[in-house]
Protein backbone atom coordinates (compact mmCIF):
# COMPACT_ATOMS: atom_id res chain seq x y z
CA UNK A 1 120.26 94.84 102.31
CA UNK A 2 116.62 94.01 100.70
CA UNK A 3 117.25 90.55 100.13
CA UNK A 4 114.59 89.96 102.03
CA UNK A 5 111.99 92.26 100.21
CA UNK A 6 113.82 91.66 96.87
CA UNK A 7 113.48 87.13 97.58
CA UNK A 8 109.62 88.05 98.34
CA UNK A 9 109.05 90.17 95.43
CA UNK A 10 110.94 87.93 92.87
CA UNK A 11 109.03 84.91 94.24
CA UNK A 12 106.01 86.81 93.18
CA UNK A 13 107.17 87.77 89.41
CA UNK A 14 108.46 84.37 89.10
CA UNK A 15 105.23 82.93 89.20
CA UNK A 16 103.81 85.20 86.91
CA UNK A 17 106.10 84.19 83.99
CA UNK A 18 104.72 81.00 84.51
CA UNK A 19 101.47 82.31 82.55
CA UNK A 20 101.38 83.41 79.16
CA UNK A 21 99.28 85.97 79.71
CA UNK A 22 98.19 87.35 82.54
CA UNK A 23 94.00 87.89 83.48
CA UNK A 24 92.64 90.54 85.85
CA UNK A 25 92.79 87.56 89.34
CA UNK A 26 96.70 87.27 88.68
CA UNK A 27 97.37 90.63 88.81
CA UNK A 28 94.93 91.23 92.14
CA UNK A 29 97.04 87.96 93.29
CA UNK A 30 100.12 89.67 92.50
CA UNK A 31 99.14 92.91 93.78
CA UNK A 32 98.60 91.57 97.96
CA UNK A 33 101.69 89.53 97.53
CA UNK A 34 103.83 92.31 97.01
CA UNK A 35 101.42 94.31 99.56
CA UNK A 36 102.65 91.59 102.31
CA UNK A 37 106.26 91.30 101.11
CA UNK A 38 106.58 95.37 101.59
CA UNK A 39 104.92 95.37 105.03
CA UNK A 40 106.99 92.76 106.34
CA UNK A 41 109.84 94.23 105.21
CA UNK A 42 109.06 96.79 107.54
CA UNK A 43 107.95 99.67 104.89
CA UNK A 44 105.46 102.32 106.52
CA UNK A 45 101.66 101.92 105.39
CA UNK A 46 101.95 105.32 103.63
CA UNK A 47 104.67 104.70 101.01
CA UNK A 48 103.17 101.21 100.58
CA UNK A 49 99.81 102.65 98.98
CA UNK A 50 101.95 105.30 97.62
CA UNK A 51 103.94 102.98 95.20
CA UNK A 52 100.42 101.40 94.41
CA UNK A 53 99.39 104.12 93.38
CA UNK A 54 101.70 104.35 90.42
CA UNK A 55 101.89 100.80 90.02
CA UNK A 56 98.35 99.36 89.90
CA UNK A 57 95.61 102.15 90.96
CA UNK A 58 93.32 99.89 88.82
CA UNK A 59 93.88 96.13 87.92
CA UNK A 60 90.90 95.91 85.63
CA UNK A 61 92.59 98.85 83.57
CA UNK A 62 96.03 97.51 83.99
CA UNK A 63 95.04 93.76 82.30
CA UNK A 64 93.88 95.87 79.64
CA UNK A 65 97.15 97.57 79.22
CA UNK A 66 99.02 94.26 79.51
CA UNK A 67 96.61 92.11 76.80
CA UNK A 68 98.83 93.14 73.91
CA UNK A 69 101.93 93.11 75.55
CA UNK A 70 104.69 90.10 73.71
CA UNK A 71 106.04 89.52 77.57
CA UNK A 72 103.40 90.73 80.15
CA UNK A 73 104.97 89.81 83.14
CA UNK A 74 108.56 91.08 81.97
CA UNK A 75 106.68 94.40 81.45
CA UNK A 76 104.77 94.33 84.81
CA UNK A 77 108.14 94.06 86.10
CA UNK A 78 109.46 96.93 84.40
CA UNK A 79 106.12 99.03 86.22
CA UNK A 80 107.06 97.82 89.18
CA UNK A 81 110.75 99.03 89.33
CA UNK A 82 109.02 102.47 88.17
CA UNK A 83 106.96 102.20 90.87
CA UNK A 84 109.81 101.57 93.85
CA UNK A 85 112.35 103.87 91.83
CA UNK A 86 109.87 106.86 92.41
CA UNK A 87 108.99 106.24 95.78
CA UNK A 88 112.44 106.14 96.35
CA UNK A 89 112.57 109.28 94.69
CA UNK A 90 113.61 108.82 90.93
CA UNK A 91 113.11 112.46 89.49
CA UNK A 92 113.86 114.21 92.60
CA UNK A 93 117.34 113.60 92.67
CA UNK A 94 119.40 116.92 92.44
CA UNK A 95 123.06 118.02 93.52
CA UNK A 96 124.08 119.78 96.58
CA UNK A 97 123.60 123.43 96.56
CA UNK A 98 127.38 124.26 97.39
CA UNK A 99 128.71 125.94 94.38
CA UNK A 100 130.52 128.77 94.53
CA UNK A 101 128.75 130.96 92.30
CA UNK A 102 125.21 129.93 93.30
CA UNK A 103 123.09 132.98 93.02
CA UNK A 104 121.08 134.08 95.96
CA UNK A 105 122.34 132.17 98.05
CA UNK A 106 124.33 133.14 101.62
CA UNK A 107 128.52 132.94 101.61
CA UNK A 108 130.08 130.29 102.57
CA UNK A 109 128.16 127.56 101.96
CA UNK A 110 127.28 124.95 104.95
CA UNK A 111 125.98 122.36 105.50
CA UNK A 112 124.47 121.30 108.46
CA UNK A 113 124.30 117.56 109.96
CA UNK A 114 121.77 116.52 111.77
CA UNK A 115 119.82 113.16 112.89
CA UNK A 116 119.25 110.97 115.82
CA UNK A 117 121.51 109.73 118.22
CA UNK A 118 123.88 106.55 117.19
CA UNK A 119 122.25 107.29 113.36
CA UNK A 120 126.19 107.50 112.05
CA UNK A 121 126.17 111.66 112.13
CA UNK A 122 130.37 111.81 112.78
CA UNK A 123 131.46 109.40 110.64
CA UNK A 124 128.98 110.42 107.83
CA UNK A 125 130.09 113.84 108.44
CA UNK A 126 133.87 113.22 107.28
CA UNK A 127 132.72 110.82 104.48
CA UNK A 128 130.32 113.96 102.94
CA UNK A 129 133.97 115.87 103.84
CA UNK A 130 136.36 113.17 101.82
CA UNK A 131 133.91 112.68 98.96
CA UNK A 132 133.56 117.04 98.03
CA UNK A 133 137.49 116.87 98.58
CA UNK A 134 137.83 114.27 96.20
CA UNK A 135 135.47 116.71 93.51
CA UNK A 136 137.52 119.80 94.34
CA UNK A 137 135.88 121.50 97.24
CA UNK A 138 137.95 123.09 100.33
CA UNK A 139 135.99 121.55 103.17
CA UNK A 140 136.09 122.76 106.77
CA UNK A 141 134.68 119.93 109.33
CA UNK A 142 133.25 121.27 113.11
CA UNK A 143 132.12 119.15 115.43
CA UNK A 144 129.09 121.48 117.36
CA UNK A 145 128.41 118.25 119.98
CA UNK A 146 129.25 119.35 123.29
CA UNK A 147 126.43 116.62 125.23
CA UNK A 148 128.54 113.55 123.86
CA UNK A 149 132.02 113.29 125.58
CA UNK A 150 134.95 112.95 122.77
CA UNK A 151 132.65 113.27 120.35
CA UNK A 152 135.30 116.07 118.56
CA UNK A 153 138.23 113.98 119.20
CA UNK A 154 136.05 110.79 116.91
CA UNK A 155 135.56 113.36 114.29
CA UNK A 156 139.38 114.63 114.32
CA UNK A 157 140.53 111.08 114.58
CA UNK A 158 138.91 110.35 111.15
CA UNK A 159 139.40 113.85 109.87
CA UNK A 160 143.12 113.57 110.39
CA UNK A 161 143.24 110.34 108.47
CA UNK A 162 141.67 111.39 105.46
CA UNK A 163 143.91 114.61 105.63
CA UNK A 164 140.70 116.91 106.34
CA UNK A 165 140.94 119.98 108.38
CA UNK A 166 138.83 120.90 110.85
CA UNK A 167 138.07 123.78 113.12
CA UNK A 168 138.48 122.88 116.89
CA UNK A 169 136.47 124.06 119.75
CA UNK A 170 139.25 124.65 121.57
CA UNK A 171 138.65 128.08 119.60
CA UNK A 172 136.11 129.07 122.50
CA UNK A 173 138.54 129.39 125.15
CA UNK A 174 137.82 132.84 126.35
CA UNK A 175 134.15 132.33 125.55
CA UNK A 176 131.66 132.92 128.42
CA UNK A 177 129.48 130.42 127.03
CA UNK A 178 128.63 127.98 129.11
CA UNK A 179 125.55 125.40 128.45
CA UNK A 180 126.25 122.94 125.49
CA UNK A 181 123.04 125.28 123.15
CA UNK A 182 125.54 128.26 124.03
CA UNK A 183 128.68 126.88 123.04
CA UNK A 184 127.44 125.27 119.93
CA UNK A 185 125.71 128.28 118.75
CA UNK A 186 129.32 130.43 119.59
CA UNK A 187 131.40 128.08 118.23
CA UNK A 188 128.67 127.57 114.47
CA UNK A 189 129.25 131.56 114.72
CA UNK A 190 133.30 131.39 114.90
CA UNK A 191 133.66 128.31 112.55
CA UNK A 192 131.70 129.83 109.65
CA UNK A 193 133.85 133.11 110.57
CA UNK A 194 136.80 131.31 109.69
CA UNK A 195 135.29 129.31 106.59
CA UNK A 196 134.15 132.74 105.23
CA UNK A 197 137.75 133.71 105.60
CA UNK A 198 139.26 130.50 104.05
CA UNK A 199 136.75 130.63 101.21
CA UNK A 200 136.10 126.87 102.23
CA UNK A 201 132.61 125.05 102.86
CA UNK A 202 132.10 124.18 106.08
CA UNK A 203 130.43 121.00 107.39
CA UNK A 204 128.78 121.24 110.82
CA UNK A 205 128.28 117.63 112.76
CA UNK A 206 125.74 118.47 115.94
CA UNK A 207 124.68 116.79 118.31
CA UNK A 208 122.60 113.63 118.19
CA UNK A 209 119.49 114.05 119.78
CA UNK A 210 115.30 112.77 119.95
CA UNK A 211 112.34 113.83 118.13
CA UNK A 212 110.76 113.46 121.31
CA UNK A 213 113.04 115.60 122.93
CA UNK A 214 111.44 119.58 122.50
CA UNK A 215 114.40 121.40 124.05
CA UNK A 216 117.15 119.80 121.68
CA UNK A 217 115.13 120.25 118.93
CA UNK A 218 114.68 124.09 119.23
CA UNK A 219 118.67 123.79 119.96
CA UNK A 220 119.34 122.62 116.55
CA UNK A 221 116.66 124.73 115.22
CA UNK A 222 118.62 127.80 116.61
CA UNK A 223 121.66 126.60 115.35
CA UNK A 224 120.28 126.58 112.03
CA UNK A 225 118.67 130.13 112.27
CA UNK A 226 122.57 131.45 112.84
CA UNK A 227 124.02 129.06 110.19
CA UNK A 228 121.64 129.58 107.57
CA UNK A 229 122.80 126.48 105.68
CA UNK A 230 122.64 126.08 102.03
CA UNK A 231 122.08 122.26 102.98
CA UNK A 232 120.33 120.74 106.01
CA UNK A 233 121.27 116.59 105.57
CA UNK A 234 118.98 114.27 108.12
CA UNK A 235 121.39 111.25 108.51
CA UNK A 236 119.05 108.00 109.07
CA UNK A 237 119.88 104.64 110.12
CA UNK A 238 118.64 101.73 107.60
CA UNK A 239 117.70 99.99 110.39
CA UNK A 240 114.75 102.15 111.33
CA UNK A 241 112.76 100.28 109.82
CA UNK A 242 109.42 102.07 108.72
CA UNK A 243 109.96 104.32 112.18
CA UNK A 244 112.36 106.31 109.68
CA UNK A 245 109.01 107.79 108.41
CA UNK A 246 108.46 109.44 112.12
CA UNK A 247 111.71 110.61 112.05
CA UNK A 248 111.78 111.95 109.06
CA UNK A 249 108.56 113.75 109.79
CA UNK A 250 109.24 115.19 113.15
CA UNK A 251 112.49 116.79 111.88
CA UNK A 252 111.02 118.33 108.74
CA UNK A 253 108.35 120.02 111.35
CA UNK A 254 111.92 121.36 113.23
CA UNK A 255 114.19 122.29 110.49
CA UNK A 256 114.38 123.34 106.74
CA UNK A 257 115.38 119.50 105.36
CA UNK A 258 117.04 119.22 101.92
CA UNK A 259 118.20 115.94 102.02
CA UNK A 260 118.80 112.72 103.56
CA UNK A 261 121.89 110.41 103.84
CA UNK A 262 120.72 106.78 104.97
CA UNK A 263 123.31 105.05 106.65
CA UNK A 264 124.32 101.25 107.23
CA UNK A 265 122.61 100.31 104.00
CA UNK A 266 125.24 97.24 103.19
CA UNK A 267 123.14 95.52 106.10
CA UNK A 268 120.89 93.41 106.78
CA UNK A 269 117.79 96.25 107.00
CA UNK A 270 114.65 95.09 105.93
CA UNK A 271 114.03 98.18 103.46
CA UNK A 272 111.90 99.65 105.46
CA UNK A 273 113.95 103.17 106.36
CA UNK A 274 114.81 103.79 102.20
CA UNK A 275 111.19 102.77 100.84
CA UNK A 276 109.68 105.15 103.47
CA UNK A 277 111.93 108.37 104.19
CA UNK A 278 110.87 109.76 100.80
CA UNK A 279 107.15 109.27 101.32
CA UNK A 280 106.98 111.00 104.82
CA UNK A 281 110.04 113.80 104.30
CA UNK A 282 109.23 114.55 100.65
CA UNK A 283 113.11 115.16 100.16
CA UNK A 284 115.54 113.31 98.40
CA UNK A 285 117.84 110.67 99.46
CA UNK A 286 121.47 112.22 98.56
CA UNK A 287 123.97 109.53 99.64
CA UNK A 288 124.20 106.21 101.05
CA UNK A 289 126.64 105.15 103.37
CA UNK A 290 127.86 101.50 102.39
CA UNK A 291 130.29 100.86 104.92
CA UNK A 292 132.63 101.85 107.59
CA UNK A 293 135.78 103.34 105.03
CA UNK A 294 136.04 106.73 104.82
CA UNK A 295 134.95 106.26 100.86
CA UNK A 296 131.99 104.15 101.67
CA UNK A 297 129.44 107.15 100.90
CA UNK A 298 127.80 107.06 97.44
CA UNK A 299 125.60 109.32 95.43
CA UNK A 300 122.27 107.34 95.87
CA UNK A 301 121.09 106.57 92.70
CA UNK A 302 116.64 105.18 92.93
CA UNK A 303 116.39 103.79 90.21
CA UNK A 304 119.86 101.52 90.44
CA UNK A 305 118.42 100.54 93.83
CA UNK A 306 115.23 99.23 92.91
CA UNK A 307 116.43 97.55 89.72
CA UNK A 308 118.70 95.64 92.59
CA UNK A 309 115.82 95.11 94.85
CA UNK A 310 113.77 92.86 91.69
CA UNK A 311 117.13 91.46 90.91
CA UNK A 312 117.55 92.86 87.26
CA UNK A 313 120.89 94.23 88.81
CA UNK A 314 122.47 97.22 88.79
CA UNK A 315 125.36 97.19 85.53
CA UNK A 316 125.79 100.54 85.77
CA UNK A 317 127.12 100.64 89.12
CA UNK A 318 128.73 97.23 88.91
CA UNK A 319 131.00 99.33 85.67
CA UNK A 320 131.76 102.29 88.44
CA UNK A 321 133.00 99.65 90.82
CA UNK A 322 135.23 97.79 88.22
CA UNK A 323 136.42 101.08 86.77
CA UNK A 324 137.58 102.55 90.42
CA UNK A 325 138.99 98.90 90.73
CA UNK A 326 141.48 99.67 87.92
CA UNK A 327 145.02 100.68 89.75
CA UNK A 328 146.72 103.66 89.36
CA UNK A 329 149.92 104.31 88.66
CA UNK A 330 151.89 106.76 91.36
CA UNK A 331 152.94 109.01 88.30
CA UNK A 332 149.19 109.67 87.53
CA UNK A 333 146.18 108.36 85.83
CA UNK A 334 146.89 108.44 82.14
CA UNK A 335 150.02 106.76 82.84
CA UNK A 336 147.90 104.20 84.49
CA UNK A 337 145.47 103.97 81.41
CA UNK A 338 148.42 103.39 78.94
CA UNK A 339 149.76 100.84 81.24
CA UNK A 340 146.39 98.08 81.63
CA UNK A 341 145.34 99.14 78.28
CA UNK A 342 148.41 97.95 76.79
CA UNK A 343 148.88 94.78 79.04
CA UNK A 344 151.62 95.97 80.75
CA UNK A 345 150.27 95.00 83.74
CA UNK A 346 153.49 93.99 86.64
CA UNK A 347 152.80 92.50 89.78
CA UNK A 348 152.87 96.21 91.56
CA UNK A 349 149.58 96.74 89.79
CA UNK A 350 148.26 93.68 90.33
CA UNK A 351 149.04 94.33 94.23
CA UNK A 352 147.24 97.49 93.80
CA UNK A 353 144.52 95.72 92.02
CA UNK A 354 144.10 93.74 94.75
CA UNK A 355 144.08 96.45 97.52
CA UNK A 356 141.22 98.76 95.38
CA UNK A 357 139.25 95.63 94.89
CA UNK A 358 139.30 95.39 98.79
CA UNK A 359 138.17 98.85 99.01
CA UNK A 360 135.21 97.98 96.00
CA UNK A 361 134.18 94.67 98.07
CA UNK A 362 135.95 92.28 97.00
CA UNK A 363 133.97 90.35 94.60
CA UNK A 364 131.58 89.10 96.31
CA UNK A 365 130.87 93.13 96.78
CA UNK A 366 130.78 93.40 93.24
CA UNK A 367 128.61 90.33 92.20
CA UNK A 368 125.60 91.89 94.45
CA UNK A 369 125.43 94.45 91.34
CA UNK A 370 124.54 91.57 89.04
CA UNK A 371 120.92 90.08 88.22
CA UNK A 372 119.78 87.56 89.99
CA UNK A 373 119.98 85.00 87.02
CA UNK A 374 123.90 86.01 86.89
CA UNK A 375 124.57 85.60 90.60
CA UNK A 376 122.72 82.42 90.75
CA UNK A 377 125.15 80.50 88.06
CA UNK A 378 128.44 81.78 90.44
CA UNK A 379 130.27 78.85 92.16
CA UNK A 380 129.65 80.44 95.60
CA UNK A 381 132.63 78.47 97.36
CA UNK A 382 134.86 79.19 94.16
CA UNK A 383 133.77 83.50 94.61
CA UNK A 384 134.49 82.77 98.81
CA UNK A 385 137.96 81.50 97.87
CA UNK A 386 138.67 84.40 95.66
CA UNK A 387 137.67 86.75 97.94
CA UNK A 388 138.87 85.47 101.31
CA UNK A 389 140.63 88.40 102.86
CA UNK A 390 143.88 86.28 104.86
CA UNK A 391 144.00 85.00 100.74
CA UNK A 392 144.31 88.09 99.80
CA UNK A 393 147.02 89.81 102.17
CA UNK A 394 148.97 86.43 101.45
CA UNK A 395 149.13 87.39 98.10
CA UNK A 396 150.55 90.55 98.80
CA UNK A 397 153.18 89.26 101.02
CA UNK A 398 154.22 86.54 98.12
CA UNK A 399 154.31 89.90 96.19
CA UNK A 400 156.56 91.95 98.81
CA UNK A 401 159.32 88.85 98.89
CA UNK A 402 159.89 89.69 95.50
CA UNK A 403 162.53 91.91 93.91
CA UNK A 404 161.63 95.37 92.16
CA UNK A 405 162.64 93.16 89.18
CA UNK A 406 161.12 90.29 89.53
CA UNK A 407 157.92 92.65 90.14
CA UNK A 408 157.98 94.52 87.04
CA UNK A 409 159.17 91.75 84.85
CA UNK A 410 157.21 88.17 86.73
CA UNK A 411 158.72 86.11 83.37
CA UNK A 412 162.18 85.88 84.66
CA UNK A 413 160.80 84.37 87.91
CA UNK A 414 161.67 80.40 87.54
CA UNK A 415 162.08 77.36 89.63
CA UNK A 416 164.95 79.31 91.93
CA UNK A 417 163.67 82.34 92.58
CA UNK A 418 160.33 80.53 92.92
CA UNK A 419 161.67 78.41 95.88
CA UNK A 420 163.36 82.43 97.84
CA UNK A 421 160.17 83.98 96.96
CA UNK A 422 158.20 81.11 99.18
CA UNK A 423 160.71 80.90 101.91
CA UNK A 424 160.68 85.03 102.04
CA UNK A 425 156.92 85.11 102.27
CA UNK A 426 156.74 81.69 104.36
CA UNK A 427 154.62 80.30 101.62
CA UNK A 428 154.61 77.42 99.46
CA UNK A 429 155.62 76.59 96.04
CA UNK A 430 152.11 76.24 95.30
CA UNK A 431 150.95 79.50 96.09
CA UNK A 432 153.57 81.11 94.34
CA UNK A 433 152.34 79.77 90.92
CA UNK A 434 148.95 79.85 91.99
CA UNK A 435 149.73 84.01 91.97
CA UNK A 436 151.52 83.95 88.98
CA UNK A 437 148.63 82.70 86.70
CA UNK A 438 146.20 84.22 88.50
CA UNK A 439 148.15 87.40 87.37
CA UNK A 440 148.38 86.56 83.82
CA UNK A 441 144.77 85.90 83.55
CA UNK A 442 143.83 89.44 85.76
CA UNK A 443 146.29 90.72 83.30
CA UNK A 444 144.18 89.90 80.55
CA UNK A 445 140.91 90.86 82.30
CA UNK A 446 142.12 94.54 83.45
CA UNK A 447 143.41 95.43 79.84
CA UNK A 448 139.52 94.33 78.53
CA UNK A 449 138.04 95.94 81.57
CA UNK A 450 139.69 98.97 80.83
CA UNK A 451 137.47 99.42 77.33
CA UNK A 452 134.34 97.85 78.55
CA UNK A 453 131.30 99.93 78.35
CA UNK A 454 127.73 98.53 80.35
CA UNK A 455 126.66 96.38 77.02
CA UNK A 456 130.16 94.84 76.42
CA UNK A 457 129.47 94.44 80.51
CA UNK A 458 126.23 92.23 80.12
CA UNK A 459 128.34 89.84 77.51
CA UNK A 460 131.48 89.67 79.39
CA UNK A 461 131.09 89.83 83.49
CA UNK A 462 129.96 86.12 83.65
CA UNK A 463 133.21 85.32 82.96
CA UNK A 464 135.06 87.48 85.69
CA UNK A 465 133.42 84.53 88.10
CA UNK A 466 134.57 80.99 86.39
């Protein structure tokens, strides 16, 4: 996502370090260049004068500012990523208002889902589920959609294989509810009945529905009034474009919004939705959904993002990617630690090393963390071989044909066992030591991963690509 908007921009900035300095006509030049870029990416009118307004409100004052400066470009730069990481709402950013011993604050806390239809609301509903899980929380998923047929069984489906529970509707039985506002109202009642009782937090998914459309609006609005949810999360689709703005508008008019979660932002979105939610809702962006995994939400992070979008990168979360990378032993974590940090590294790790860096995105996934400047000097067809996900599984196979031994211990694996670990995995010779030094240099690289902090990072990543 952004490449356009982030290509534009760094065309821009790239001619600017051209000059040595920079006089008042560069900067206006500048200045409708990245006007254009942002409205083509599809970013609403509003937020674009918004992040002009901290980024240039006055050229004639900002030359000024830059006639001293050793690198003026390299410093207009740096205003600009101030500029997007605000309007993306850098400052704002605070955690979800589910703790336990929150004062003032009504028992047990919800939170409530809500969004258009097709915006991702299920799905995003068990990933909010599996990521509080994985921080300790008890949560309790309910599915309050009774206008979309099987749209319980999608979220039990997921919900069952990310070992979540979830309260059924199959609870309302003997209710005399009847229209879908009834039943979801009876059954919000019944399922924060039962989350009150289970000392969980419960996580309502409703129903998807239009700004347009008055009568499902109130619905939710009702729903809401009997919840009373510590959290109200708008889920929006990337792809909105700058129509996100709208949406975000019309459902802050409706409901008490906290937060959004923006979904499908691995595509190929134009920026639009992200640059403009926070200018028309005033809330913050909480997550961002990456993917289609059940751990493909993240915390969204502004200023990360719109270091990405000018291509400086984004080390910080490239480190969290690499470190969740790092395999861990069955017997626990510290085991794990002592194991990579002291290069015993077997060929079980290295399978799971190659499974988490699936789940990371591969490396490819990774290398869209770097700067520009990095990504630009990777052999792209060299980064597509590594990456290649039949490549992958093959290696795993090789892997499975051989013994627990020959697994722990890949040194006692010569010419013979060579030949019965190919004709096991019906591979070749070739392959099989193509894996084997492959895993004596990830060996190598795990056991330095394992230390590296973001600066030792910056020195060392180029060389996870040659």
């Amino acid at each position: 996502m952004f490449d356009q908007l982030g290509q534009s921009l760094g065309d821009v900035f790239a001619g600017l370090r051209k000059h040595g300095s920079l006089r008042e006509q560069d900067i206006q030049g500048a200045c409708e260049e990245i006007k254009r870029a942002m409205l083509e990416a599809d970013v609403a009118l509003s937020a674009v004068k918004e992040f002009f307004e901290n980024f240039a409100p006055r050229t004639d004052e900002l030359t000024k500012e830059l006639a001293d400066a050793i690198n003026p470009a390299e410093e207009l730069i740096a205003r600009a990523q101030g500029a997007l990481a605000r309007l993306l709402g850098e400052g704002s950013q605070q955690p979800l208002r589910i703790k336990a011993d929150a004062t003032g604050l009504p028992s047990p806390p919800v939170i409530l889902i809500t969004g258009l239809q097709g915006s991702g609301k299920t799905t995003t509903s068990a990933k909010l589920a599996a990521h509080l899980q994985e921080q300790g929380y008890k949560p309790l998923l309910v599915s309050l959609d009774f206008s979309r047929p099987a749209a319980e069984e999608q979220l039990a489906t997921i919900a069952q294989r990310a070992n979540l529970a979830i309260f059924r509707q199959a609870e309302l039985a003997q209710n005399n509810a009847k229209s879908p506002q009834e039943k979801a109202i009876a059954l919000a009642e019944l399922a924060k009945k039962s989350a009150t009782s289970k000392n969980t937090l419960l996580i309502c998914d409703t129903a998807g529905r239009m700004q347009v459309d008055q009568e499902a609006m109130m619905e939710i609005a009702g729903i809401e009034k009997i919840l009373a949810p510590r959290e109200t999360l708008l889920v929006a689709d990337a792809m909105l474009g700058q129509e996100a703005a709208n949406v975000a508008e019309k459902f802050s008019k409706i409901l008490k919004i906290s937060g959004i979660i923006l979904t499908r932002l691995e595509g190929d979105a134009r920026a639009g939705a992200a640059l403009s939610m926070m200018s028309a809702a005033k809330k913050p962006i909480r997550f961002a959904g990456v993917g289609e995994n059940i751990n493909d939400l993240q915390a969204f992070e502004p200023n990360a993002l719109a270091s990405r979008i000018l291509g400086r990168g984004d080390l910080k979360g490239l480190v969290e990617k690499i470190q969740k990378a790092v395999p861990k032993e069955t017997k626990g974590e510290k085991q794990a630690e002592k194991a990579i940090t002291t290069g015993k590294f077997d060929l079980n790790a290295h399978k799971k090393q190659i499974q988490q860096m699936r789940k990371a995105g591969g490396l490819q996934g990774l290398a869209k963390h770097l700067p520009k400047a990095m990504q630009s000097k990777i052999n792209d067809a060299r980064v597509k071989s590594m990456v290649d996900e039949k490549k992958l599984r093959r290696q795993e196979v090789i892997i499975d044909s051989m013994t627990p031994a020959e697994r722990r211990n890949p040194k006692i694996i010569h010419a013979s066992r060579k030949k019965r670990i190919a004709a096991g995995a019906s591979a070749s010779i070739v392959e099989v030591n193509r894996l084997l030094k492959n895993h004596i240099s990830t060996a190598k690289a795990m056991k330095n991963m394992a230390r590296w902090d973001e600066k030792m990072l910056q020195r060392n990543v180029g060389g996870l690509f040659r």
